[in-house]
Structures are given as structure tokens and as C-alpha cells.
C-alpha atoms as a PDB file:
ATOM      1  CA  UNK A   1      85.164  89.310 152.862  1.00  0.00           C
ATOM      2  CA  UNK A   2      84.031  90.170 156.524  1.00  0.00           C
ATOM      3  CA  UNK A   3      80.080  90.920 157.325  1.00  0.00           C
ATOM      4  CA  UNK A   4      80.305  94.352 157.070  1.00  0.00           C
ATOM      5  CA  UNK A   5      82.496  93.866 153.309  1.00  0.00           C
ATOM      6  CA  UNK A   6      79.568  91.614 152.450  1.00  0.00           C
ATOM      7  CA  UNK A   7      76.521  94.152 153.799  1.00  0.00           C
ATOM      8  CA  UNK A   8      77.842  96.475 151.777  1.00  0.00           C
ATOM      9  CA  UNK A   9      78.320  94.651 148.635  1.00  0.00           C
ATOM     10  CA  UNK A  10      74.570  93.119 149.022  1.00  0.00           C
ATOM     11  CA  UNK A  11      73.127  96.533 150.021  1.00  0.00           C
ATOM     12  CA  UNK A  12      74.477  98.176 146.802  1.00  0.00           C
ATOM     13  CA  UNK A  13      73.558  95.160 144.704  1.00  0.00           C
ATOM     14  CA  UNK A  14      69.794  95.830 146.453  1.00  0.00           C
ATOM     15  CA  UNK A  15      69.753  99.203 146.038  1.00  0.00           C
ATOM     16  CA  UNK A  16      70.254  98.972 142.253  1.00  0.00           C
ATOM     17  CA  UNK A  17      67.596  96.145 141.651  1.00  0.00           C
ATOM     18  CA  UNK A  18      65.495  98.189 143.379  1.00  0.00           C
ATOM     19  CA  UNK A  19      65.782 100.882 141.253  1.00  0.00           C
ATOM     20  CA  UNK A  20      65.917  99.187 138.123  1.00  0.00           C
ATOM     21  CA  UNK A  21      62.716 100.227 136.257  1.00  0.00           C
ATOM     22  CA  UNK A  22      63.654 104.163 137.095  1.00  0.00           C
ATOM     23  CA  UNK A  23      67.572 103.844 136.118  1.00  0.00           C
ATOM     24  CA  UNK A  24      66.847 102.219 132.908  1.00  0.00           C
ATOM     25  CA  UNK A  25      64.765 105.134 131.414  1.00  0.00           C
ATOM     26  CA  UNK A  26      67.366 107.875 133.273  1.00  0.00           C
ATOM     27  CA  UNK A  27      70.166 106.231 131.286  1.00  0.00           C
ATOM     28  CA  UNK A  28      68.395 106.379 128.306  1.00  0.00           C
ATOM     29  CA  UNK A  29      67.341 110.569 128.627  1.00  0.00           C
ATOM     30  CA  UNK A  30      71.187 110.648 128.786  1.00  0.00           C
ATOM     31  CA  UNK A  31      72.525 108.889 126.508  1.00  0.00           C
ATOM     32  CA  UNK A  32      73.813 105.922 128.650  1.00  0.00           C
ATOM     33  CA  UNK A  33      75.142 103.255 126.000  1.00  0.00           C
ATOM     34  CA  UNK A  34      76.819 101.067 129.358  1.00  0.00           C
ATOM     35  CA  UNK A  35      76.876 102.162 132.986  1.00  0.00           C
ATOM     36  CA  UNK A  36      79.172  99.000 135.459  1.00  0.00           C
ATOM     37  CA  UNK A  37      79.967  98.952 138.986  1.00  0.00           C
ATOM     38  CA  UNK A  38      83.277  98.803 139.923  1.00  0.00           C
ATOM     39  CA  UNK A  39      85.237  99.222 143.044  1.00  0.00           C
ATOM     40  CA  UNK A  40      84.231  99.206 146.923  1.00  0.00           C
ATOM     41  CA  UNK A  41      80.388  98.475 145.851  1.00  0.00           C
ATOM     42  CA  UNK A  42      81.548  94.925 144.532  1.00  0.00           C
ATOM     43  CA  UNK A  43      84.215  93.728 147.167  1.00  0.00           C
ATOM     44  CA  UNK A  44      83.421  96.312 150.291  1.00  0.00           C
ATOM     45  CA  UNK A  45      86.590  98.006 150.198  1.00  0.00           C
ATOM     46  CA  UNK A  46      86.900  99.207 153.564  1.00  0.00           C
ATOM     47  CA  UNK A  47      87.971 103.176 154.027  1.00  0.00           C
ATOM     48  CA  UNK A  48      86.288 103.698 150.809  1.00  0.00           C
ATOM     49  CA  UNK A  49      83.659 106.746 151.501  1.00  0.00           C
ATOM     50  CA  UNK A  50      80.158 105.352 153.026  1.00  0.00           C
ATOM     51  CA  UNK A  51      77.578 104.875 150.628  1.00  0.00           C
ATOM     52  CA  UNK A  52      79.407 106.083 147.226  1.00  0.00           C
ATOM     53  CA  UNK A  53      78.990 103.596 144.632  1.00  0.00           C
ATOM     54  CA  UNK A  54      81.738 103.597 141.425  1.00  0.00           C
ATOM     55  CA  UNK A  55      80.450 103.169 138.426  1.00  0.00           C
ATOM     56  CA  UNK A  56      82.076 103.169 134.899  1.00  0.00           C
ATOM     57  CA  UNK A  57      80.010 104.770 132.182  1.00  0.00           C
ATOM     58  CA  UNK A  58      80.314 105.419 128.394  1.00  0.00           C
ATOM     59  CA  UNK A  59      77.779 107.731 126.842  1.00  0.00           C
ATOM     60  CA  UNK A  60      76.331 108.065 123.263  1.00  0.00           C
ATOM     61  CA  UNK A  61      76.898 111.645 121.162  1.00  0.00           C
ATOM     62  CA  UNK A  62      74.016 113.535 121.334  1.00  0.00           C
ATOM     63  CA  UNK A  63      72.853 116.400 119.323  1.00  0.00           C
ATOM     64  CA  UNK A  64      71.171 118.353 121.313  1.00  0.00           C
ATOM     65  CA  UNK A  65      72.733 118.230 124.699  1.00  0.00           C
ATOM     66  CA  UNK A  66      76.509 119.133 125.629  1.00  0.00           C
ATOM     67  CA  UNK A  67      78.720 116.135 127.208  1.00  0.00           C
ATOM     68  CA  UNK A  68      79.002 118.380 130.149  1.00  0.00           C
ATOM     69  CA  UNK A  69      74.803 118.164 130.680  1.00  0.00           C
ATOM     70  CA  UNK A  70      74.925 114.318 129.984  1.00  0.00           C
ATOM     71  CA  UNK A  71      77.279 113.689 132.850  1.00  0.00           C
ATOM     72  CA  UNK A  72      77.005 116.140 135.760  1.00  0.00           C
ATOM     73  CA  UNK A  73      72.911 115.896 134.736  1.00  0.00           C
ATOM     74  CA  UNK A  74      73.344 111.861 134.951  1.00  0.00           C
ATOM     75  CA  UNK A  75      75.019 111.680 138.170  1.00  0.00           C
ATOM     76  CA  UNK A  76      72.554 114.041 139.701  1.00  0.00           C
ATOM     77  CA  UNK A  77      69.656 112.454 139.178  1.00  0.00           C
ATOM     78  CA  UNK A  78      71.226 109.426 139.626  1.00  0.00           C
ATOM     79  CA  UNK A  79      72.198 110.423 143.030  1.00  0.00           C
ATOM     80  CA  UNK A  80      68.734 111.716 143.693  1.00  0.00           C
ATOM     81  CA  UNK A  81      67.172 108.019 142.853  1.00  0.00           C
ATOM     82  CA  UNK A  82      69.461 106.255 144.941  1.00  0.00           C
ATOM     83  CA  UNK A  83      70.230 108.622 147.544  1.00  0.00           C
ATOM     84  CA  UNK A  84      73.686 108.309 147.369  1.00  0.00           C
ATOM     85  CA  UNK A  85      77.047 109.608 145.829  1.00  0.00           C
ATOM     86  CA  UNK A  86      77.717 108.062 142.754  1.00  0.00           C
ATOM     87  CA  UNK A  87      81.150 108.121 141.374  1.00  0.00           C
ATOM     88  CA  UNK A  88      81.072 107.686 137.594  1.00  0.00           C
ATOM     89  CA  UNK A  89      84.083 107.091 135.440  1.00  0.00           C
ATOM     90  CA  UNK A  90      84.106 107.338 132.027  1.00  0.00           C
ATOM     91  CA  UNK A  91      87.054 104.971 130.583  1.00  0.00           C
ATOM     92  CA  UNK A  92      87.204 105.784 127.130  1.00  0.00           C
ATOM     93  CA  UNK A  93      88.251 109.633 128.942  1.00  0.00           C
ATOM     94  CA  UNK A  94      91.085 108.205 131.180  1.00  0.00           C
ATOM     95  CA  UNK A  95      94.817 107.674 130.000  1.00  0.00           C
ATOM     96  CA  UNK A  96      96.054 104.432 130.163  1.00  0.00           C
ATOM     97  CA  UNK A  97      97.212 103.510 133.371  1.00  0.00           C
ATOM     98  CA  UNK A  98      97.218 100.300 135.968  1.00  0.00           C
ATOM     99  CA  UNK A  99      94.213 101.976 137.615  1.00  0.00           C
ATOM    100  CA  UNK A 100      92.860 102.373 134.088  1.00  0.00           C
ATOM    101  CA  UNK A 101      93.499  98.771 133.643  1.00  0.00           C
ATOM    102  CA  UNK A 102      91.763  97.057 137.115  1.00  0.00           C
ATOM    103  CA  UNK A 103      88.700  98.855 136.545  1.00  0.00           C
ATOM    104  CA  UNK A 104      88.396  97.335 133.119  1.00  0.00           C
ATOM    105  CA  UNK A 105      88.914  93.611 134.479  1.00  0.00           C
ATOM    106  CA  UNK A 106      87.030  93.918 137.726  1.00  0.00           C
ATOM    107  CA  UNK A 107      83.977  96.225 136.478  1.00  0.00           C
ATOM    108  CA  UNK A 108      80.685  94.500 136.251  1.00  0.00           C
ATOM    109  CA  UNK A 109      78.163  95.177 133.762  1.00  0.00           C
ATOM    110  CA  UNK A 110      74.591  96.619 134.940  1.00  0.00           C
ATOM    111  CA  UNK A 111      73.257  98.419 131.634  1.00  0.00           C
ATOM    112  CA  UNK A 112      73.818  98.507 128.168  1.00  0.00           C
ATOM    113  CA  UNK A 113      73.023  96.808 124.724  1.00  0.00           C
ATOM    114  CA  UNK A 114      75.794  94.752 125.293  1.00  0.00           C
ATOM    115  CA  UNK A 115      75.410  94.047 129.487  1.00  0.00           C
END
């Protein structure tokens, strides 16, 4: 990994622990069950768009809100906290592919009953 790999993979690492005690309760008001970072934000993939961290995500039913409100209201305020794009990906949505398939080995827990 070169420096500027590196600073990026320790700035989003930062930026998260940071902002633990706020993402925490936002995951919960959304039904978060696991949120994991995968992609340039772990190994500093270089042409990958500055400051957007990937994250997988798998959320909870919930009664009184609409899947559409859980996710675009998610990433918002997510996005808002950290003051960056956040890419989320929800797994259990995608077909199963070889893209499909990195993500699942290289993804790194950050929340979630079972993180």
C-alpha cells in the first residue's frame, strides 16, 4: 500500500471511531441490523471517488417506515455525520455475481449484533 493508500485507509478508519457514539443510535432509528466497510476505504483503491466510503448494509423490517425511507434516510444522515458520500450496498438485494462475491470476503464488520 503506498502513503497516500494508507492515509486514506487510516483517515476512514478515524473518521468512523470518531463518530461512533452518533452512528450507533442513527443505525438503530433505521433499522440497521449490520452496516461493514468494504472497498477503497479498507485498501485505498486509487481512482476510487475522494472521500466516498462503501459500506455493506442489511436492514431490519420495520412497520412503520417504507424500505425506501430506511435507506435513502440512512445514507443521508449518514452523510451529514461524516461529511462524506457514503456508498451503501445492501447484499441480500444484489444477484449473485463475482462482485457479489469479493464484497462478502473482503467486507469488514463495524455494527451489528453479530460485528
Amino acid at each position: 500500500m503506498t502513503e497516500i493508500e494508507t492515509a486514506i485507509h487510516v483517515d476512514a478508519v478515524r473518521l468512523l471511531e470518531t463518530h461512533r457514539s452518533a452512528i450507533e443510535p442513527l443505525c438503530g432509528r433505521y433499522g440497521v441490523s449490520r452496516r461493514a466497510l468494504f472497498g477503497s476505504a479498507l485498501r485505498g483503491a486509487t481512482g476510487a471517488a475522494p472521500g466516498v466510503i462503501d459500506f455493506t448494509v442489511e436492514f431490519d423490517e420495520m412497520n412503520d417506515v417504507s424500505p425506501a425511507h430506511q435507506y435513502f434516510g440512512f445514507k443521508s444522515e449518514l452523510e451529514r455525520l461524516l461529511g462524506r458520500q457514503a456508498d451503501l450496498v445492501e447484499l441480500r438485494a444484489m444477484q449473485d455475481c463475482r462482485l457479489k462475491r469479493i464484497i462478502q470476503k473482503t467486507q469488514v464488520p463495524v455494527y451489528g449484533r453479530a460485528a
